[in-house]
C-alpha atoms as a PDB file:
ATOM      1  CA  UNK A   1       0.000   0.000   0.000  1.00  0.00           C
ATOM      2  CA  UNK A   2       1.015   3.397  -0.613  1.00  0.00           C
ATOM      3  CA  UNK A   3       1.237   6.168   1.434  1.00  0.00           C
ATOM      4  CA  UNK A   4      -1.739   9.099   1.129  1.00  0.00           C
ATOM      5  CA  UNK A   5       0.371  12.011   2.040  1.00  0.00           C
ATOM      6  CA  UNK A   6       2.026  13.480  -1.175  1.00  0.00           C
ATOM      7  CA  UNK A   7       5.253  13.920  -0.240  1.00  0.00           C
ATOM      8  CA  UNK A   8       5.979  10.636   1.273  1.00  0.00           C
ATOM      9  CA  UNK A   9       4.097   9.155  -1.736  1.00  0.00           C
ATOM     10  CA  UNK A  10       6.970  11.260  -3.737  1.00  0.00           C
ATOM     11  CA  UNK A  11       9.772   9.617  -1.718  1.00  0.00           C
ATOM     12  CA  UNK A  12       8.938   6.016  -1.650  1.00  0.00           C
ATOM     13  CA  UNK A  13       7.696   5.719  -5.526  1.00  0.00           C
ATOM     14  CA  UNK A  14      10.757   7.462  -6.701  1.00  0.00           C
ATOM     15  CA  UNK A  15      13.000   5.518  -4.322  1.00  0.00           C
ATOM     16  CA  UNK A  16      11.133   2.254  -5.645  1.00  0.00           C
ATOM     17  CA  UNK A  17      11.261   3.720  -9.455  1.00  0.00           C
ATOM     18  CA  UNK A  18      15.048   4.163  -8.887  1.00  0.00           C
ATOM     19  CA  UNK A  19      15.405   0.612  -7.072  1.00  0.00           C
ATOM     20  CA  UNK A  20      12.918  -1.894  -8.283  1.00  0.00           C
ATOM     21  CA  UNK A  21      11.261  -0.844 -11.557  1.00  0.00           C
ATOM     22  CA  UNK A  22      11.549   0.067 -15.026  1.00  0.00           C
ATOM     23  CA  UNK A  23       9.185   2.315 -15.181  1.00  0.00           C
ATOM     24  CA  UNK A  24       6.180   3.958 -13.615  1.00  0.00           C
ATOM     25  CA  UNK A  25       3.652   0.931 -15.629  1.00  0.00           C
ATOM     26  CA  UNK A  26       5.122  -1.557 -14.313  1.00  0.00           C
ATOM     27  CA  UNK A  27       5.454  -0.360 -10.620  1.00  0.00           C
ATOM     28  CA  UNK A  28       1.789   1.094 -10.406  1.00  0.00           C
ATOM     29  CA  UNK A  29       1.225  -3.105 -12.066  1.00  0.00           C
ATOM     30  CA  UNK A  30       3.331  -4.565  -9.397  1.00  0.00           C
ATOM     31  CA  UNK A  31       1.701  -2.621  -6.474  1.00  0.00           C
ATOM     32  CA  UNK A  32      -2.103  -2.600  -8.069  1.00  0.00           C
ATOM     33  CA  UNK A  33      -2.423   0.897  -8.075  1.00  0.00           C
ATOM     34  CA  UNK A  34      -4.387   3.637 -10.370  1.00  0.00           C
ATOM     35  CA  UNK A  35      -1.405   5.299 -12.143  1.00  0.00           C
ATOM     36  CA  UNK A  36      -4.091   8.639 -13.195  1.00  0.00           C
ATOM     37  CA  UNK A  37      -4.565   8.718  -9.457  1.00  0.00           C
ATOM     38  CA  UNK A  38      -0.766   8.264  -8.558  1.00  0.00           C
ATOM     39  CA  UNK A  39      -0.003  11.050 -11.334  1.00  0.00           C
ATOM     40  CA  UNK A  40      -3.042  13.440 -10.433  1.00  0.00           C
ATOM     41  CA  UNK A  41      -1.838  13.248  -6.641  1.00  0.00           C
ATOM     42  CA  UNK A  42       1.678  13.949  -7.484  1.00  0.00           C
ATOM     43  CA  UNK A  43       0.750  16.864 -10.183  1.00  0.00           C
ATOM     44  CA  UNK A  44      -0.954  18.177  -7.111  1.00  0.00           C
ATOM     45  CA  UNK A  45       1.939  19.075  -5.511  1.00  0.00           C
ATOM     46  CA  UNK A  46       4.005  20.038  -9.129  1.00  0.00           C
ATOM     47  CA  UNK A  47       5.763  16.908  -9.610  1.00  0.00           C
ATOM     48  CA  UNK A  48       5.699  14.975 -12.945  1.00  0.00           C
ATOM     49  CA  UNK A  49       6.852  11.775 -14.095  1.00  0.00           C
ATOM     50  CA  UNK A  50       9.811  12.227 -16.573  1.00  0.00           C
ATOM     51  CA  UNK A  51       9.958   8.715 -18.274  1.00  0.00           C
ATOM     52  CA  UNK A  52      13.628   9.449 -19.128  1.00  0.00           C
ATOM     53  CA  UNK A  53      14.663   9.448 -15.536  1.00  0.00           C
ATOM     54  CA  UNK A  54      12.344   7.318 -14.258  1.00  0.00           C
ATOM     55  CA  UNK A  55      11.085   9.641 -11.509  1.00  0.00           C
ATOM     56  CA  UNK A  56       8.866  12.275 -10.866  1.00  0.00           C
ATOM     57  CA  UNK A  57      10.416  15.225 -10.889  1.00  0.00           C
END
């Protein structure tokens, strides 16, 4: 499960972007969650996932 509050969110899916996945698909497949919803929450507090990286940034 993640976490609700933004910028933890921000810390552990870029942390598990960096560690444990290719790319934001295939974590928000591996954990079951809405990747809209992980984006929209994120955009909410101006970060944006930069496929090139890997992160939200």
């Amino acid at each position: 499960m993640l976490p609700k509050d933004p910028y933890i969110l921000l810390s552990v899916v870029n942390a598990r972007l960096r560690d444990q996945y290719t790319d934001l698909a295939d974590l928000c497949a591996s954990l079951d969650a809405d990747e809209d919803t992980l984006r929209q929450t994120l955009a909410g507090v101006d970060y944006h996932y930069d496929p090139v990286h890997n992160q939200f940034i």
